[in-house]
N, C-alpha and C. Protein backbone atom coordinates (compact mmCIF):
# COMPACT_ATOMS: atom_id res chain seq x y z
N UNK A 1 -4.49 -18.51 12.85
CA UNK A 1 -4.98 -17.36 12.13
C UNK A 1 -3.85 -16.39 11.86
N UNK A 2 -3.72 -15.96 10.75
CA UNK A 2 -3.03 -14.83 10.28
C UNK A 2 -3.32 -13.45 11.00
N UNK A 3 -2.28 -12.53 11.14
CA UNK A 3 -2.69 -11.30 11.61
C UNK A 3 -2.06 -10.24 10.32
N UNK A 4 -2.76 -9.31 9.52
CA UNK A 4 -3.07 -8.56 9.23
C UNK A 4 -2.84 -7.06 9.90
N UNK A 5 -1.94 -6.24 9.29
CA UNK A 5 -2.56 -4.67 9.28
C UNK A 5 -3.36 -3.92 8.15
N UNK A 6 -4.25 -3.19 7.99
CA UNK A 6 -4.66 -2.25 7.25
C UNK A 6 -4.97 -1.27 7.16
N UNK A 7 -5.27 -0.79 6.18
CA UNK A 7 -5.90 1.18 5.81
C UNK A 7 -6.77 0.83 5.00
N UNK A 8 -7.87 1.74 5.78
CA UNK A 8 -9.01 2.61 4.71
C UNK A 8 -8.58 3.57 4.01
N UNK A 9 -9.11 3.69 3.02
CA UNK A 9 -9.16 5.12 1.98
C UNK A 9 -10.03 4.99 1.41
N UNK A 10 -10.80 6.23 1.29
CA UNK A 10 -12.30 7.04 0.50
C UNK A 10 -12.00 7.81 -0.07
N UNK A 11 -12.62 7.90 -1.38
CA UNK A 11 -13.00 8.81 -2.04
C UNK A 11 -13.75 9.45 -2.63
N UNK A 12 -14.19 10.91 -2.23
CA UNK A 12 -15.56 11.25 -1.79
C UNK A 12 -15.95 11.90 -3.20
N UNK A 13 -16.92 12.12 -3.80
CA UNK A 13 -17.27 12.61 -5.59
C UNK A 13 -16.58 13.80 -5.84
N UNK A 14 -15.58 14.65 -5.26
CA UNK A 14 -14.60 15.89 -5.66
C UNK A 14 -13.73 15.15 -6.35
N UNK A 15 -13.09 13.65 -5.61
CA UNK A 15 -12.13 12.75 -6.32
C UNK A 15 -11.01 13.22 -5.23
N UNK A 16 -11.29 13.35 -4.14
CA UNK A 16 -9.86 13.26 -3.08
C UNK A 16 -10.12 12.34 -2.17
N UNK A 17 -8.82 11.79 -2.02
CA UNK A 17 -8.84 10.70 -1.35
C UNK A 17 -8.39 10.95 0.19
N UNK A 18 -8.92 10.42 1.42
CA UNK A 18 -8.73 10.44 2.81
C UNK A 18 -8.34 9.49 3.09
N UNK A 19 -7.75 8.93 4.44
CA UNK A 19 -7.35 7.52 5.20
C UNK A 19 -7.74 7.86 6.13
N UNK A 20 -8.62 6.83 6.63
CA UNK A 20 -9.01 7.01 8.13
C UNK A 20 -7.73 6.86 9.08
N UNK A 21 -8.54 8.30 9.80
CA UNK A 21 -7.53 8.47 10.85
C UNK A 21 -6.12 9.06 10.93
N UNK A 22 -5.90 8.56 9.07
CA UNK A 22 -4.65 9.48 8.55
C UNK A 22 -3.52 8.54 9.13
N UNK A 23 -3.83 6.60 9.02
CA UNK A 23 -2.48 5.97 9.67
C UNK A 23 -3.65 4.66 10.06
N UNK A 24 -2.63 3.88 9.98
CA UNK A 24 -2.92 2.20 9.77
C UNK A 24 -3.92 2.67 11.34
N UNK A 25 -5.39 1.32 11.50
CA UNK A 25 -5.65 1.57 12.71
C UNK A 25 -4.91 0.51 14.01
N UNK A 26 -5.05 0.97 14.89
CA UNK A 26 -4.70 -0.22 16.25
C UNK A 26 -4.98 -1.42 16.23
N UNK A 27 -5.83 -1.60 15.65
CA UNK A 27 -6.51 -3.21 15.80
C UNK A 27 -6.01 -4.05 14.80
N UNK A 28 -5.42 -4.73 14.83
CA UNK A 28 -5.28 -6.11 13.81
C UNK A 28 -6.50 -7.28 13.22
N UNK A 29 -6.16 -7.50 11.74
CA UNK A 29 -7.50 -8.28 11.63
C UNK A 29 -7.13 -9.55 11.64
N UNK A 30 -7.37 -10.67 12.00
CA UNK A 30 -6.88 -11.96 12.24
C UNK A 30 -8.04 -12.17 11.15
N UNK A 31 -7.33 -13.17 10.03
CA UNK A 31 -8.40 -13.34 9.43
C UNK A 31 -7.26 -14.67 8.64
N UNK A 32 -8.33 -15.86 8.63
CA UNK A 32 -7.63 -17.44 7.64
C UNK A 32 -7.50 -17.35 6.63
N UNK A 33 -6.68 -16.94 6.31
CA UNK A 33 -6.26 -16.38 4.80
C UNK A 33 -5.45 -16.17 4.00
N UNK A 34 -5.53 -15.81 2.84
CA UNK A 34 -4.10 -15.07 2.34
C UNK A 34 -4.54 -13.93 2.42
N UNK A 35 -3.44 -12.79 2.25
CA UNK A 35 -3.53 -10.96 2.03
C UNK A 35 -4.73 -10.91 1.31
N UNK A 36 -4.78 -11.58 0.21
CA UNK A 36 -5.64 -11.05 -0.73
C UNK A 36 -7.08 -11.30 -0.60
N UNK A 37 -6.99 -12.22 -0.34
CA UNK A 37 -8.55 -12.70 -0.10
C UNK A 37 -8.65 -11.66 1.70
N UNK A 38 -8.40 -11.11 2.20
CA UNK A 38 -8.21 -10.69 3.76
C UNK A 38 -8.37 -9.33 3.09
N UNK A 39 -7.84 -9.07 2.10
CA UNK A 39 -8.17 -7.29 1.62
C UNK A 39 -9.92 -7.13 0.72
N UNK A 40 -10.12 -8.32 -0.29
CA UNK A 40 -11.42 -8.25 -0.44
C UNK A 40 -12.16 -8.61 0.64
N UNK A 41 -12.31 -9.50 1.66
CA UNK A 41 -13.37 -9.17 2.76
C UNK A 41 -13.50 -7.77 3.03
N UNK A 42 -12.20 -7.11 3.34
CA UNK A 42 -12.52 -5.75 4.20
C UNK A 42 -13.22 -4.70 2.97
N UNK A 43 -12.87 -4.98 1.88
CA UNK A 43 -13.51 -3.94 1.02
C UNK A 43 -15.46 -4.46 0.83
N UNK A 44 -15.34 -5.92 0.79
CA UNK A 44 -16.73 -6.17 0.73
C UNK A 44 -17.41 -5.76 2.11
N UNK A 45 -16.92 -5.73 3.07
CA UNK A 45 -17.71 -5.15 4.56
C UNK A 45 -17.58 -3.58 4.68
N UNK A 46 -16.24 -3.03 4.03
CA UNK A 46 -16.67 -1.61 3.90
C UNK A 46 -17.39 -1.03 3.03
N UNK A 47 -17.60 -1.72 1.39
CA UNK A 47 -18.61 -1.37 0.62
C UNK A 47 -20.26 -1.07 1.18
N UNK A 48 -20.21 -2.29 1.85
CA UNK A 48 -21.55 -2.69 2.76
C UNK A 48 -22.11 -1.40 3.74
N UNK A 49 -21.07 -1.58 4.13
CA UNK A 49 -21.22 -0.07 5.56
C UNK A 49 -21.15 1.29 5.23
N UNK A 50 -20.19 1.78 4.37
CA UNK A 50 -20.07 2.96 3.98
C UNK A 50 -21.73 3.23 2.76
N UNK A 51 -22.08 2.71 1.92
CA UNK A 51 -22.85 2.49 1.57
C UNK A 51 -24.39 3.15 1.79
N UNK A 52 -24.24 3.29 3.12
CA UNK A 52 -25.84 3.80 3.70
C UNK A 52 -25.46 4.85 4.81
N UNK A 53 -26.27 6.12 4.27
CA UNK A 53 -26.81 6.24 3.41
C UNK A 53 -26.38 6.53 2.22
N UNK A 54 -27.54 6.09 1.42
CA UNK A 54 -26.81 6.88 -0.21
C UNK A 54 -26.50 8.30 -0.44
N UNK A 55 -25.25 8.08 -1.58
CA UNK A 55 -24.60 7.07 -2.20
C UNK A 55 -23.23 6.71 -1.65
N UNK A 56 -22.89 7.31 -0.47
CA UNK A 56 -21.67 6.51 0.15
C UNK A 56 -20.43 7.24 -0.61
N UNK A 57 -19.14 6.95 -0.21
CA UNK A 57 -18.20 7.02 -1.04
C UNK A 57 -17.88 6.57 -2.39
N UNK A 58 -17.49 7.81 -3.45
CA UNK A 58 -17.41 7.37 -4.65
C UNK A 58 -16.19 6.04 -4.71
N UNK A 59 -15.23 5.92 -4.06
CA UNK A 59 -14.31 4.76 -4.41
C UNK A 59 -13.69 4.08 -3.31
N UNK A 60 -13.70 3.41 -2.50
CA UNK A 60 -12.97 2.25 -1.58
C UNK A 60 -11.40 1.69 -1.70
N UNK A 61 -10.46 2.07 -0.97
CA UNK A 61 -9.53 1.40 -1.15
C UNK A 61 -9.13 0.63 -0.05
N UNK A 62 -8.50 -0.37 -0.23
CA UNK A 62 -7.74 -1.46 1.24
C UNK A 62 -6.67 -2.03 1.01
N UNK A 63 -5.98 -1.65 1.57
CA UNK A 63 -4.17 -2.26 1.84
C UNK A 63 -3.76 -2.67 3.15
N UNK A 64 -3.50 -3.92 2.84
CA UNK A 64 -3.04 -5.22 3.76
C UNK A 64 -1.63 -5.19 3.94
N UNK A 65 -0.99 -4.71 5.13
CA UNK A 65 0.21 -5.70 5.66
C UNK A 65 0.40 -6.91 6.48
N UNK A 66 0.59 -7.82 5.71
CA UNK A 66 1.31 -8.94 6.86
C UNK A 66 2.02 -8.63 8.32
N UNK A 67 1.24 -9.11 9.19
CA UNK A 67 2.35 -9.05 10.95
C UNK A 67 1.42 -7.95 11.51
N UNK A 68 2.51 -7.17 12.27
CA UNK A 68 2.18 -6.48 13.38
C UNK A 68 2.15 -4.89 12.64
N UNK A 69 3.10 -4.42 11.77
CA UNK A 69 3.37 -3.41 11.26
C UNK A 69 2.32 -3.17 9.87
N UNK A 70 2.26 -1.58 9.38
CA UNK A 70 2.45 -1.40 8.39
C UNK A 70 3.44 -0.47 7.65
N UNK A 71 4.53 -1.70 7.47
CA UNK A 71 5.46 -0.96 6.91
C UNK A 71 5.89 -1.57 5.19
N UNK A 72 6.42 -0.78 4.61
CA UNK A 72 6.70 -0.84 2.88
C UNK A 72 5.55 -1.18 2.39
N UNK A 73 5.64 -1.72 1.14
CA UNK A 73 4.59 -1.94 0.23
C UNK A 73 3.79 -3.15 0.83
N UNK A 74 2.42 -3.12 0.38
CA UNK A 74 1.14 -3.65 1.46
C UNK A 74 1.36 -5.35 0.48
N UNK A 75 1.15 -6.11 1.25
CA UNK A 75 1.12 -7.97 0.71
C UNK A 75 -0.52 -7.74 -0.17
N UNK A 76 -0.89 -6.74 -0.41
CA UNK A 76 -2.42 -7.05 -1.03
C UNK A 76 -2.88 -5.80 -1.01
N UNK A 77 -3.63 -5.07 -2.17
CA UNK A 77 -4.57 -3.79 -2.39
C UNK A 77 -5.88 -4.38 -3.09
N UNK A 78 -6.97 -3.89 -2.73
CA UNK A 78 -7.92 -3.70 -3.40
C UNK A 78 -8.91 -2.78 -3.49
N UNK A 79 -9.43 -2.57 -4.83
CA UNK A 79 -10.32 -0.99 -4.91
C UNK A 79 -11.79 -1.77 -5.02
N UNK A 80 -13.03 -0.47 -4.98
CA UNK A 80 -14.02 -0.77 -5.41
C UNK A 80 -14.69 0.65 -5.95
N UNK A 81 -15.33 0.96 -7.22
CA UNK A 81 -15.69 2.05 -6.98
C UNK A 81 -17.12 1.74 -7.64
N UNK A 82 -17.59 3.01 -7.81
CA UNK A 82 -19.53 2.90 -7.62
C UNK A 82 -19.50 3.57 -8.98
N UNK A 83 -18.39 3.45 -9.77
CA UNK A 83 -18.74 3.75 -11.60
C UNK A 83 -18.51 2.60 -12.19
């Protein structure tokens, strides 16, 4: 299994964007994969969750680093938004 770092980011209907926690979290996601397909899971499980109650965050973002770090530009981004 691959190990993965990532970040959340929301964006709430003013149109500003947050990161949880403000910094990659502790946990690594081991996930069989490539980056990319490993960044749409996490956006399809955070769509899911953030979601309820309505209407959730106006926009979803997820950025994937490869390894232990998140450092430079992420191996994979993906958005989702509710327009």
């Amino acid at each position: 299994m691959r190990q993965y770092r990532w970040v959340l980011e929301v964006q709430d209907d003013d149109g500003h964007w947050s990161r949880l926690d403000g910094a990659p979290l502790e946990n690594p996601l081991e996930y069989d994969g490539p980056p990319q397909r490993a960044a749409n899971h996490l956006r399809d499980v955070f769509v899911r969750s953030l979601s309820r109650p309505a209407p959730g965050p106006r926009a979803v973002r997820i950025r994937i680093w490869e390894g232990a770090d998140a450092v430079g530009e992420p191996a994979a981004e993906t958005e989702w938004s509710r327009e």
